[in-house]
N, C-alpha and C. Protein backbone atom coordinates (compact mmCIF):
# COMPACT_ATOMS: atom_id res chain seq x y z
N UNK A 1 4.25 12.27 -14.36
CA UNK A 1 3.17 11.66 -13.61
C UNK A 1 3.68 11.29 -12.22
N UNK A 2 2.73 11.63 -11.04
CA UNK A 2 3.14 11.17 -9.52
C UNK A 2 2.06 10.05 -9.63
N UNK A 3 3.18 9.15 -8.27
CA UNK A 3 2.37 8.23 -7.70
C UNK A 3 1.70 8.66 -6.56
N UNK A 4 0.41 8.21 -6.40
CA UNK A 4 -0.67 8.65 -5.47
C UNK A 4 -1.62 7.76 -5.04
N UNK A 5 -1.44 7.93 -3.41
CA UNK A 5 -1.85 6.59 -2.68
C UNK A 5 -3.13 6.72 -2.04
N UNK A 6 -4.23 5.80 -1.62
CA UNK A 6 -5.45 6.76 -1.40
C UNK A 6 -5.92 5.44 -0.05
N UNK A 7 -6.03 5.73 1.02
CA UNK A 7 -6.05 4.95 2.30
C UNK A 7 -7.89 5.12 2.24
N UNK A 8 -8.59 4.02 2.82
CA UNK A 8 -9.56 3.90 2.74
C UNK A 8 -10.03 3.10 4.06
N UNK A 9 -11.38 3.35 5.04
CA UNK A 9 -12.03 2.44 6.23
C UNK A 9 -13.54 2.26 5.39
N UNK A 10 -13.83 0.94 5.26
CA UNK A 10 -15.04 0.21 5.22
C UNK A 10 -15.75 -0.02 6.36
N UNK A 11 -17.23 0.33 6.12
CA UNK A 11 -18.27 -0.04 7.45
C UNK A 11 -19.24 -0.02 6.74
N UNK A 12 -19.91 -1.20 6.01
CA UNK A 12 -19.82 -2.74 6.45
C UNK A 12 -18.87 -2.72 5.40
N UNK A 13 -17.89 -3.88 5.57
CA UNK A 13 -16.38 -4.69 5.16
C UNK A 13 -17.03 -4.58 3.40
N UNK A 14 -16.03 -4.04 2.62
CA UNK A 14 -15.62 -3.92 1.74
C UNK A 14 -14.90 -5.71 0.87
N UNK A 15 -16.44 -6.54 -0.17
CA UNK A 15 -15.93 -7.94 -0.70
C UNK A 15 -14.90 -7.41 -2.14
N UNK A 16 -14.33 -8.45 -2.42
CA UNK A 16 -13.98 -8.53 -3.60
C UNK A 16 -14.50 -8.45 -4.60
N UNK A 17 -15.70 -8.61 -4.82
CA UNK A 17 -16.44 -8.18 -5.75
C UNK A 17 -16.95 -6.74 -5.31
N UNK A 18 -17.12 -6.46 -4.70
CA UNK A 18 -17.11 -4.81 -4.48
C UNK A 18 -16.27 -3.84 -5.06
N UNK A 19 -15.19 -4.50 -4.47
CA UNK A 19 -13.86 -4.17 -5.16
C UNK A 19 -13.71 -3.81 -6.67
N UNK A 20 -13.86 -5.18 -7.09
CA UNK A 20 -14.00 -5.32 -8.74
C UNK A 20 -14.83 -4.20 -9.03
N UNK A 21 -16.47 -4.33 -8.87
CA UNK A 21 -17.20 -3.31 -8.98
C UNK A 21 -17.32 -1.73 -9.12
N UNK A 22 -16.65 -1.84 -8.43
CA UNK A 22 -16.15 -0.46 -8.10
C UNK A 22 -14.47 0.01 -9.10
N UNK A 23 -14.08 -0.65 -9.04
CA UNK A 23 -12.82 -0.67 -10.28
C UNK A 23 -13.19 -0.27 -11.30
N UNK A 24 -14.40 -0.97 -11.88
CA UNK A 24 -14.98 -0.92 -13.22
C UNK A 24 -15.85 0.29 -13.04
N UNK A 25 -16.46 0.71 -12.13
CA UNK A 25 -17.58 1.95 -11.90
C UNK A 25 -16.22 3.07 -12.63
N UNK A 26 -15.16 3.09 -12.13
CA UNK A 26 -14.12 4.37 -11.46
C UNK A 26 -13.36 4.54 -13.01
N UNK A 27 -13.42 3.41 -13.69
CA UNK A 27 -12.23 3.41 -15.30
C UNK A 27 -12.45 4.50 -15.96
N UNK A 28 -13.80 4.68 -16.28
CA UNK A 28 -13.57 5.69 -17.56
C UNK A 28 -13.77 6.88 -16.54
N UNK A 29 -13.82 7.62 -15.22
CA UNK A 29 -13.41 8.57 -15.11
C UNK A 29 -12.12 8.55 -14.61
N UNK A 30 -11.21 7.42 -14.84
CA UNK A 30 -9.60 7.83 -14.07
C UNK A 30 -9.02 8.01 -15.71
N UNK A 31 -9.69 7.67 -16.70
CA UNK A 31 -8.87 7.58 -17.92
C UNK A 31 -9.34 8.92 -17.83
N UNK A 32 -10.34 9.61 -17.77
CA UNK A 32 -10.63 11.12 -18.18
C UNK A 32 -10.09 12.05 -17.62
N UNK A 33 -9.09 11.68 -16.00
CA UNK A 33 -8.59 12.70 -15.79
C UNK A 33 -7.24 12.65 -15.77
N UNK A 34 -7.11 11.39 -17.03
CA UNK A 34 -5.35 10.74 -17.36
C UNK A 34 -4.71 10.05 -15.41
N UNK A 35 -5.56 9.28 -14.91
CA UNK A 35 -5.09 8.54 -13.41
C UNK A 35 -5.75 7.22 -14.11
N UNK A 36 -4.31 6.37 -13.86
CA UNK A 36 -4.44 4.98 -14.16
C UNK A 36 -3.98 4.43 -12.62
N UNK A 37 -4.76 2.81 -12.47
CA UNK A 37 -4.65 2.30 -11.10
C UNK A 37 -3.74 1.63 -11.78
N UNK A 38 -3.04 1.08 -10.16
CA UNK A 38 -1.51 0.07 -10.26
C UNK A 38 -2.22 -1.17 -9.82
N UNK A 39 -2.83 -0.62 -8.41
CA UNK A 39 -2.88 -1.91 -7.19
C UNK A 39 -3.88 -1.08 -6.40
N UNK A 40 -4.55 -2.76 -6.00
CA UNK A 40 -4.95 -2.43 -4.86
C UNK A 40 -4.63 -3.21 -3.54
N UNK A 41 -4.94 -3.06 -2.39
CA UNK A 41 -4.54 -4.27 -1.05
C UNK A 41 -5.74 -4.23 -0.34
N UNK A 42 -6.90 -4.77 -0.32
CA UNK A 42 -8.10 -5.14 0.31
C UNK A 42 -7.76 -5.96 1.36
N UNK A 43 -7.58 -5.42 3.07
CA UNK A 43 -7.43 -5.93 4.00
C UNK A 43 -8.53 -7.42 4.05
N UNK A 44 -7.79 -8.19 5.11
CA UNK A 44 -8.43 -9.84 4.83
C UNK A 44 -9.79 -9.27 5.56
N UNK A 45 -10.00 -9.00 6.33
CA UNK A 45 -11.41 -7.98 7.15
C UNK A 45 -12.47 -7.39 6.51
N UNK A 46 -11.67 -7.02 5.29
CA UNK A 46 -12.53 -5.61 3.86
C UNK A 46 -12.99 -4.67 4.92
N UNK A 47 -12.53 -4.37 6.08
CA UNK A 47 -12.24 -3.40 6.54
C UNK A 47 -11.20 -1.70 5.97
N UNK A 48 -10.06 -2.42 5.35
CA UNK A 48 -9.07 -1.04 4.80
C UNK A 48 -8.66 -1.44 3.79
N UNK A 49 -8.33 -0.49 3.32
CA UNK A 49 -7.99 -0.45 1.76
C UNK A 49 -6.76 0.44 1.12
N UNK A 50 -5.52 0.30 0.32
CA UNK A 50 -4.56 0.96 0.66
C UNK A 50 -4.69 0.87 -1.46
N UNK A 51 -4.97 1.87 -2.21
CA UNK A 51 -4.92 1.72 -3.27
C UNK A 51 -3.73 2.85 -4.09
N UNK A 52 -3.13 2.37 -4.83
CA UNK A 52 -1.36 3.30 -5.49
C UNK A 52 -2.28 3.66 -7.05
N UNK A 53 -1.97 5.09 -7.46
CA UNK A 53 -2.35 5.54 -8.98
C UNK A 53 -1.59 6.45 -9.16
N UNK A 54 -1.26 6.30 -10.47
CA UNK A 54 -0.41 6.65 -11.31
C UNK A 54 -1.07 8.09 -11.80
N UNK A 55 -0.82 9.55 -11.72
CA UNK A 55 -1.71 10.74 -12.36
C UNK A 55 -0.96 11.86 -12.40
N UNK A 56 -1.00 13.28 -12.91
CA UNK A 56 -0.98 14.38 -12.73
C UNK A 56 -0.18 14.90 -11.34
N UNK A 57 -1.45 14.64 -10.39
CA UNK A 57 -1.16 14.72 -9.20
C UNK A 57 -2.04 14.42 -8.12
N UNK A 58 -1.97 15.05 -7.00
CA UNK A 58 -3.07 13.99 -6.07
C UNK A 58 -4.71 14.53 -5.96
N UNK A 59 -4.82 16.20 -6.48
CA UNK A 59 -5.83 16.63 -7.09
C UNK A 59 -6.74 15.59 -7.81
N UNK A 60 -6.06 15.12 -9.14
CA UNK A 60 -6.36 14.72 -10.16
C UNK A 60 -7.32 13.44 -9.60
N UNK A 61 -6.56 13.11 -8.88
CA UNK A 61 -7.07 11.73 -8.21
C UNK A 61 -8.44 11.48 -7.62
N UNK A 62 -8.04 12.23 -6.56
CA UNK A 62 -9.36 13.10 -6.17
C UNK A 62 -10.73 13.22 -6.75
N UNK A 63 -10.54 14.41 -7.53
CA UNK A 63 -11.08 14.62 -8.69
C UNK A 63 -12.23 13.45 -9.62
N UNK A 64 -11.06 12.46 -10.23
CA UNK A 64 -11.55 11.53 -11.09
C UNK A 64 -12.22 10.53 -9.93
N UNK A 65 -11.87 10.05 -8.27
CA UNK A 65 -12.30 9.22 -7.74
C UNK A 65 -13.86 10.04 -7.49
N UNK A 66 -14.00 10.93 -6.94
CA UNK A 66 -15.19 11.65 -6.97
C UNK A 66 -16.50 11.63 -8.13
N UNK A 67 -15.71 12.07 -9.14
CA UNK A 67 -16.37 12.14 -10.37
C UNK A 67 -17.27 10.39 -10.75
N UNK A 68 -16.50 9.55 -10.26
CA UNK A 68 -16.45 8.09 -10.25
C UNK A 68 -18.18 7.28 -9.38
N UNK A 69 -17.99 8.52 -8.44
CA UNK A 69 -18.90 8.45 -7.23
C UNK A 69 -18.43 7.37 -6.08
N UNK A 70 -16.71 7.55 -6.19
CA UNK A 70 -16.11 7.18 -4.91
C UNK A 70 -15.20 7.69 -4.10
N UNK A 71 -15.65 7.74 -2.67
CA UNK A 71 -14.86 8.82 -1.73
C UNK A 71 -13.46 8.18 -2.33
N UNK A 72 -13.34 9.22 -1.62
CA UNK A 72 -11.57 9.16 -1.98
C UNK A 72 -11.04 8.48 -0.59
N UNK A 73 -11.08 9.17 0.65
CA UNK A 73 -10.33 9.04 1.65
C UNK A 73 -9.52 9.80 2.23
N UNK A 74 -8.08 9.31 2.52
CA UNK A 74 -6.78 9.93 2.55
C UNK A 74 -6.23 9.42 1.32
N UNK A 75 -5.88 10.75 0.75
CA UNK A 75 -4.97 10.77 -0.54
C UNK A 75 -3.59 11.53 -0.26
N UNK A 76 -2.68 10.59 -0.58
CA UNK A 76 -0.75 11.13 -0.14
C UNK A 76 -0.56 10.68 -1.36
N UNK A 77 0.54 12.01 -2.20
CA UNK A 77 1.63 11.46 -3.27
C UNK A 77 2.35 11.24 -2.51
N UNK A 78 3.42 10.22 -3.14
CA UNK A 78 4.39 9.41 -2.18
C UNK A 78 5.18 8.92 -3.51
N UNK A 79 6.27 8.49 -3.35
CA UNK A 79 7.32 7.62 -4.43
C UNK A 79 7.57 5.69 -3.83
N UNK A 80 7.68 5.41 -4.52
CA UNK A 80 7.57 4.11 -4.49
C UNK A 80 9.27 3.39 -4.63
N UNK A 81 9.45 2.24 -3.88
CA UNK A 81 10.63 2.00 -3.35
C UNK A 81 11.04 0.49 -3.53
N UNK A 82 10.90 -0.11 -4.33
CA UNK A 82 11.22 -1.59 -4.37
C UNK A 82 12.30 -1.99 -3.48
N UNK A 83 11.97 -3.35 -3.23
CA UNK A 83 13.49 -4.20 -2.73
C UNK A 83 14.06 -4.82 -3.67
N UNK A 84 15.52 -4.39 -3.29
CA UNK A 84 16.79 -4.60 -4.20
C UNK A 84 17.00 -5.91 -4.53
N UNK A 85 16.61 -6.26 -5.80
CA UNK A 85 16.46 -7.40 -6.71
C UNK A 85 14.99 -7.85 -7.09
N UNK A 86 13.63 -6.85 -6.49
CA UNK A 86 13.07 -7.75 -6.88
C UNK A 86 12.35 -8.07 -8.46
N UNK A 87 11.88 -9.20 -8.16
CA UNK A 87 11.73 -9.54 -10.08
C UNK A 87 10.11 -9.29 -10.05
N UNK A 88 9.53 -9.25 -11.75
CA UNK A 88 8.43 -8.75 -12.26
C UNK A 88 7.31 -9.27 -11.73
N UNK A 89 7.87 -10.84 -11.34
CA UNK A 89 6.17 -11.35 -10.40
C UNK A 89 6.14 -11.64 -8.75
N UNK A 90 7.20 -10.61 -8.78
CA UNK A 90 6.99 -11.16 -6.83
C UNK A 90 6.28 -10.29 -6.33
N UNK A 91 5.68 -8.84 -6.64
CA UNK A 91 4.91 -8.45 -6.13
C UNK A 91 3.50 -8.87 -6.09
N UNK A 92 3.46 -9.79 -7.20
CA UNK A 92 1.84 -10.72 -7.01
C UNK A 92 2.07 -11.68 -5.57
N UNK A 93 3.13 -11.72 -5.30
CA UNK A 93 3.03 -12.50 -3.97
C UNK A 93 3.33 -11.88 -2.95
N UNK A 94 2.45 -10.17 -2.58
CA UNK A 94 2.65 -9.82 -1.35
C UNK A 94 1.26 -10.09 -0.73
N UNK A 95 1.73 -10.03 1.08
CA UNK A 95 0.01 -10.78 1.26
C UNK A 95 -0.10 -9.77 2.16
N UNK A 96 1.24 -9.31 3.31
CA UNK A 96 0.48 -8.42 4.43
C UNK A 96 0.98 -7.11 4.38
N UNK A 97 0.83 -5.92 4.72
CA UNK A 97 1.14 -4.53 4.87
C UNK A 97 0.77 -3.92 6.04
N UNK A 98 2.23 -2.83 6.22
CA UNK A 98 2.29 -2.50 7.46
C UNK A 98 2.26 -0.82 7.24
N UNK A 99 1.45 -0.28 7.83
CA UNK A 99 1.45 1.05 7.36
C UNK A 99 2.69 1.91 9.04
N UNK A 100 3.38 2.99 8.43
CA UNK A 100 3.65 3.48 9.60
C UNK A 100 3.28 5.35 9.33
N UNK A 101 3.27 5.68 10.55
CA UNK A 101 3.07 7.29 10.44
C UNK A 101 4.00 7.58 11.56
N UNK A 102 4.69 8.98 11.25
CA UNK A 102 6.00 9.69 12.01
C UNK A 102 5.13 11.23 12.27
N UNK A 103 5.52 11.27 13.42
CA UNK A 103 5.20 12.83 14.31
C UNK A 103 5.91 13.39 13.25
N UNK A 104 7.45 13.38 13.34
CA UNK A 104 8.22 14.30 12.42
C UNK A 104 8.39 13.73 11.07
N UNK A 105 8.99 14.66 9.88
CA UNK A 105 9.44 14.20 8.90
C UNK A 105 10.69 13.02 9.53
N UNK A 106 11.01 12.46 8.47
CA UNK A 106 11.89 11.11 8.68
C UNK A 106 12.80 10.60 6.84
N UNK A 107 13.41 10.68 6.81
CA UNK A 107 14.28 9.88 5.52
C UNK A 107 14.16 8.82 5.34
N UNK A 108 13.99 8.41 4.21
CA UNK A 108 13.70 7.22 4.43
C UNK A 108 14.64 6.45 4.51
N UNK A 109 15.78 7.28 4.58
CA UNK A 109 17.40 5.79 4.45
C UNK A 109 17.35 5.68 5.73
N UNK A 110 16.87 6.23 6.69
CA UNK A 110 16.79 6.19 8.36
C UNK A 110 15.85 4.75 8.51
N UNK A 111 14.84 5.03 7.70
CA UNK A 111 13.62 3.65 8.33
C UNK A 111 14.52 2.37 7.81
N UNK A 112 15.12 2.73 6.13
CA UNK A 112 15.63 1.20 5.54
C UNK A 112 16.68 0.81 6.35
N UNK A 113 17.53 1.76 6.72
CA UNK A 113 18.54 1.12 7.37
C UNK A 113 18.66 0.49 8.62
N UNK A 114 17.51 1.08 9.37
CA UNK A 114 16.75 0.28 10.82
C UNK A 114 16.06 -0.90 10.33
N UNK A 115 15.45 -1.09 8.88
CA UNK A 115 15.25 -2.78 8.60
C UNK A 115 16.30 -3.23 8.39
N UNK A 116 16.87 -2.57 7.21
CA UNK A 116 18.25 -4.08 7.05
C UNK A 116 19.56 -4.01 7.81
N UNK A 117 19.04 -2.93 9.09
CA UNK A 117 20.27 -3.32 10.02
C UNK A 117 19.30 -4.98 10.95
N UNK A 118 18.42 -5.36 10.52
CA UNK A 118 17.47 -6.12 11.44
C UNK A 118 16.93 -7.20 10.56
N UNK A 119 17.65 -7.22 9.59
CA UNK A 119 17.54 -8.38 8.47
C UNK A 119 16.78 -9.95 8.93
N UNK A 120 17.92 -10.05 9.66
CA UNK A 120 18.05 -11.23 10.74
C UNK A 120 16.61 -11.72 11.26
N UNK A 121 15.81 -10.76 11.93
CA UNK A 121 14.83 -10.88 12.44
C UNK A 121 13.24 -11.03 11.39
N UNK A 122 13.47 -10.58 9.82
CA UNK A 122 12.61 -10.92 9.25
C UNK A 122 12.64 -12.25 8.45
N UNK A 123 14.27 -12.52 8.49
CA UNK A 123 14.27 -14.10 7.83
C UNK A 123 13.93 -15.07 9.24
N UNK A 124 14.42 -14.84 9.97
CA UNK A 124 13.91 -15.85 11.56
C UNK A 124 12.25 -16.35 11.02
N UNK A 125 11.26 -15.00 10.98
CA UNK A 125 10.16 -15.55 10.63
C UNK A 125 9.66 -15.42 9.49
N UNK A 126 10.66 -15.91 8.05
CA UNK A 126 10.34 -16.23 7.08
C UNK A 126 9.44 -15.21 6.25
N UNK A 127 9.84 -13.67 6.48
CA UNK A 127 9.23 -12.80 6.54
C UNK A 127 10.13 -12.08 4.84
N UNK A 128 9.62 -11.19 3.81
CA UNK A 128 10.40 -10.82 2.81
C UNK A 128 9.89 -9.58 2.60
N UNK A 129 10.94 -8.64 2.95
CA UNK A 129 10.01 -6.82 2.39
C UNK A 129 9.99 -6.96 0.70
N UNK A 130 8.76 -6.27 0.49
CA UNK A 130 9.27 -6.34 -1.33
C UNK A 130 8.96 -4.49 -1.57
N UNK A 131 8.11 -3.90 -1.04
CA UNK A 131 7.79 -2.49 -1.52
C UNK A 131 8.09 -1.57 -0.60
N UNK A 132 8.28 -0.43 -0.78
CA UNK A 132 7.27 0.31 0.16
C UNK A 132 6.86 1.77 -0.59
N UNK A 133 5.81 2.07 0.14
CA UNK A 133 5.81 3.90 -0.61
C UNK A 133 6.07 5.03 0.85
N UNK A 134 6.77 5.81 -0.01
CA UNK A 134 7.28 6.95 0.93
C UNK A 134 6.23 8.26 0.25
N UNK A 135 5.23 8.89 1.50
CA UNK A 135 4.74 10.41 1.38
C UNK A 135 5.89 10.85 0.98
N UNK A 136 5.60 12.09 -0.11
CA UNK A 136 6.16 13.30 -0.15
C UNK A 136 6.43 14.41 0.85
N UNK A 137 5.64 13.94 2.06
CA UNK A 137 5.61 15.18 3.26
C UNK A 137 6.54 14.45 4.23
N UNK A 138 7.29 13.21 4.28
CA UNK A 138 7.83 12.04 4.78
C UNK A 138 7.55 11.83 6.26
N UNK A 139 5.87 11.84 6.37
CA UNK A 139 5.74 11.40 7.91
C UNK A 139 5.02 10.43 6.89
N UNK A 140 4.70 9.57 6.50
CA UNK A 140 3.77 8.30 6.12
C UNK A 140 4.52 7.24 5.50
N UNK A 141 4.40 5.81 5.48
CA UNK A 141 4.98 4.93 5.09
C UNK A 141 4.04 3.81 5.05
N UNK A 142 3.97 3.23 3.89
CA UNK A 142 3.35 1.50 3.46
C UNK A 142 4.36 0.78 3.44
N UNK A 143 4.47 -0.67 4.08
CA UNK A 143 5.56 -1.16 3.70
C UNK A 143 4.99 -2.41 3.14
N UNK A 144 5.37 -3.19 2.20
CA UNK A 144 4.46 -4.39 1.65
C UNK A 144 5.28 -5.72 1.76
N UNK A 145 4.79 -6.87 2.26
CA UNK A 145 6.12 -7.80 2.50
C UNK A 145 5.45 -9.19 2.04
N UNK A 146 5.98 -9.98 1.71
CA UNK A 146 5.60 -11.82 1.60
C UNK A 146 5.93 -12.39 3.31
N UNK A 147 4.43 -12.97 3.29
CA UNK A 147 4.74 -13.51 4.66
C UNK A 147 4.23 -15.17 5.34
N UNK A 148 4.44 -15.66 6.04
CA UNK A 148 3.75 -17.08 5.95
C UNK A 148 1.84 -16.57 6.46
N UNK A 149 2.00 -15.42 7.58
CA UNK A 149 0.83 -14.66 7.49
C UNK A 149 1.15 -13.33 8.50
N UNK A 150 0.50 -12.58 8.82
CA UNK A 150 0.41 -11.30 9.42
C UNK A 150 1.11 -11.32 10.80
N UNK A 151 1.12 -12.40 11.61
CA UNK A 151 1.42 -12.22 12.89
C UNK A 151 3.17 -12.47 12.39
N UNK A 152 3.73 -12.85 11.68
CA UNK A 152 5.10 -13.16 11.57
C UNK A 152 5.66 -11.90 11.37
N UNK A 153 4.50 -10.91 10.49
CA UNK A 153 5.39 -9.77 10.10
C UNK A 153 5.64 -9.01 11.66
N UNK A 154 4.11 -8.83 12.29
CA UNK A 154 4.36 -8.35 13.44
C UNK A 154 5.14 -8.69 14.60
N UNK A 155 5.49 -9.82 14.88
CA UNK A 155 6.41 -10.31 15.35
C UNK A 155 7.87 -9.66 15.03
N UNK A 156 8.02 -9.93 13.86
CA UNK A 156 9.63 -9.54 13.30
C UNK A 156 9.43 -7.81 13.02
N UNK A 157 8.51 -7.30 13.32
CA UNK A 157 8.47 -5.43 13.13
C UNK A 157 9.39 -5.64 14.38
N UNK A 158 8.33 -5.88 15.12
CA UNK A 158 8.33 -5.58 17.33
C UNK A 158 9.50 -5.95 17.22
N UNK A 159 10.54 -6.73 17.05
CA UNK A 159 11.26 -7.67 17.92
C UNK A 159 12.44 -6.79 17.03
N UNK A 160 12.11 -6.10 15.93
CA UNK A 160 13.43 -5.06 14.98
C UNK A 160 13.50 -3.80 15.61
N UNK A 161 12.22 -3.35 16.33
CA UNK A 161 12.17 -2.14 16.62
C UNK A 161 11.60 -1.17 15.53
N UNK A 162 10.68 -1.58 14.96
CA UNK A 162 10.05 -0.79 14.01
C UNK A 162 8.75 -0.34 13.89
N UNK A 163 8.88 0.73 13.69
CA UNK A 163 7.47 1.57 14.40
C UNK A 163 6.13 0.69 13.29
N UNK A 164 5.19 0.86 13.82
CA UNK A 164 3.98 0.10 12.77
C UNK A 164 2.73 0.96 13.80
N UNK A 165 2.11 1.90 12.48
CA UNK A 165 0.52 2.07 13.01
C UNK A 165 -0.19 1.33 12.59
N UNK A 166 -0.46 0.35 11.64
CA UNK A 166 -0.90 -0.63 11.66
C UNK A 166 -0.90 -1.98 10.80
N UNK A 167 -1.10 -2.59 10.36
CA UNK A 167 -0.58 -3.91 9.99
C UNK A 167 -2.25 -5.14 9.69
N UNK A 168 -1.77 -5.37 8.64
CA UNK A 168 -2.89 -6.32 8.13
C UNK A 168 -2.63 -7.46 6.88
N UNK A 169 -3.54 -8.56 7.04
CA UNK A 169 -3.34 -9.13 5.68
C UNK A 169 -4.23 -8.78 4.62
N UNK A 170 -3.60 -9.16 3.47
CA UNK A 170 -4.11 -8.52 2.55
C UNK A 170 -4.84 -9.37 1.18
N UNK A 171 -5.30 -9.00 0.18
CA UNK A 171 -5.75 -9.84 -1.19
C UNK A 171 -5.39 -8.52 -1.84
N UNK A 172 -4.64 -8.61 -2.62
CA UNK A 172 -4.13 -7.88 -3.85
C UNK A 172 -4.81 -7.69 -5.22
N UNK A 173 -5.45 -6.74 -5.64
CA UNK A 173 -6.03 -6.58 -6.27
C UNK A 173 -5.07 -5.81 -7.77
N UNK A 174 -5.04 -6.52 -9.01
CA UNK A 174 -3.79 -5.49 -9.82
C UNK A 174 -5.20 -5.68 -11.01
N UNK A 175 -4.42 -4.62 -12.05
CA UNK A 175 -5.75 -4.75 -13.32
C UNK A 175 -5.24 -5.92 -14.15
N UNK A 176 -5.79 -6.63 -14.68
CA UNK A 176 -5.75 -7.09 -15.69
C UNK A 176 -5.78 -8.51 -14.62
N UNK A 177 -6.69 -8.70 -13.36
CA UNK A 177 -6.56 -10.18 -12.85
C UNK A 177 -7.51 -10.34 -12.83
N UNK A 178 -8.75 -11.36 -12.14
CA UNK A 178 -9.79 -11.63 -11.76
C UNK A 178 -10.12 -11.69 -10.68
């Protein structure tokens, strides 16, 4: 099974109960085409939407989100990248995400090592990476972090030297919450 990430723009803003709604619309066709959801990140705006599933492949996804009677979007398989140590409930405490996109392919030990050569600058503003997902085509990147709020992350990107197309706070949406 790949992980498969599906980028989404709302017009008019996308609520939490929409959200929900739509979760529950999409179940029994992601079970039918064997694509189970992880997460979702509903920008604080309900403007964007950055959702990770577990499937086949990114077809599949597709496929079952359609079948569902919801666009899909941009859909990237990508692999998923934790930070080193983290434990089973700290990803319930990510709040903002920073998406980046590269002209060229890129490694990703190139991007990590331009953060934690810059460590410094995300503890200054109390800032903690916990995820990220890497495209398979390696121009795309999510990065997911704990933050006091959004401008700290951006602050400590800029001031590391780290590329960001864009950046938002977030409400985390996982199954089995309310």
């Amino acid at each position: 099974m790949s992980d498969v990430f599906v980028e989404r723009q709302w017009d008019p803003p996308l609520t939490a109960g929409g959200m929900r709604a739509m979760g529950a619309m999409a179940n029994d066709c992601l079970g039918l085409h064997r694509v189970s959801w992880h997460s979702s990140m509903l920008s604080a705006n309900g403007r964007k939407l950055l959702c990770r599933f577990c499937g086949p492949d990114a077809e599949s996804v597709r496929i079952a989100l359609r079948s569902a009677g919801v666009t899909a979007g941009t859909v990237w398989p990508g692999t998923v990248h934790d930070a080193p140590g983290l434990a089973a409930g700290d990803f319930g405490t990510a709040n903002v995400l920073v998406l980046r996109r590269f002209e060229e392919a890129v490694a990703i030990e190139t991007i990590q090592a331009l953060e934690d050569a810059n460590i410094a600058c995300l503890e200054m503003h109390r800032v903690s990476f916990l995820r990220s997902y890497f495209s398979l085509d390696r121009r795309r990147m999510a990065c997911v972090y704990r933050a006091p709020d959004a401008e700290s992350v951006r602050i400590a990107q800029r001031q590391a030297g780290m590329p960001v197309d864009a950046l938002w706070a977030f409400q985390l949406f996982l199954p089995d919450t309310p």
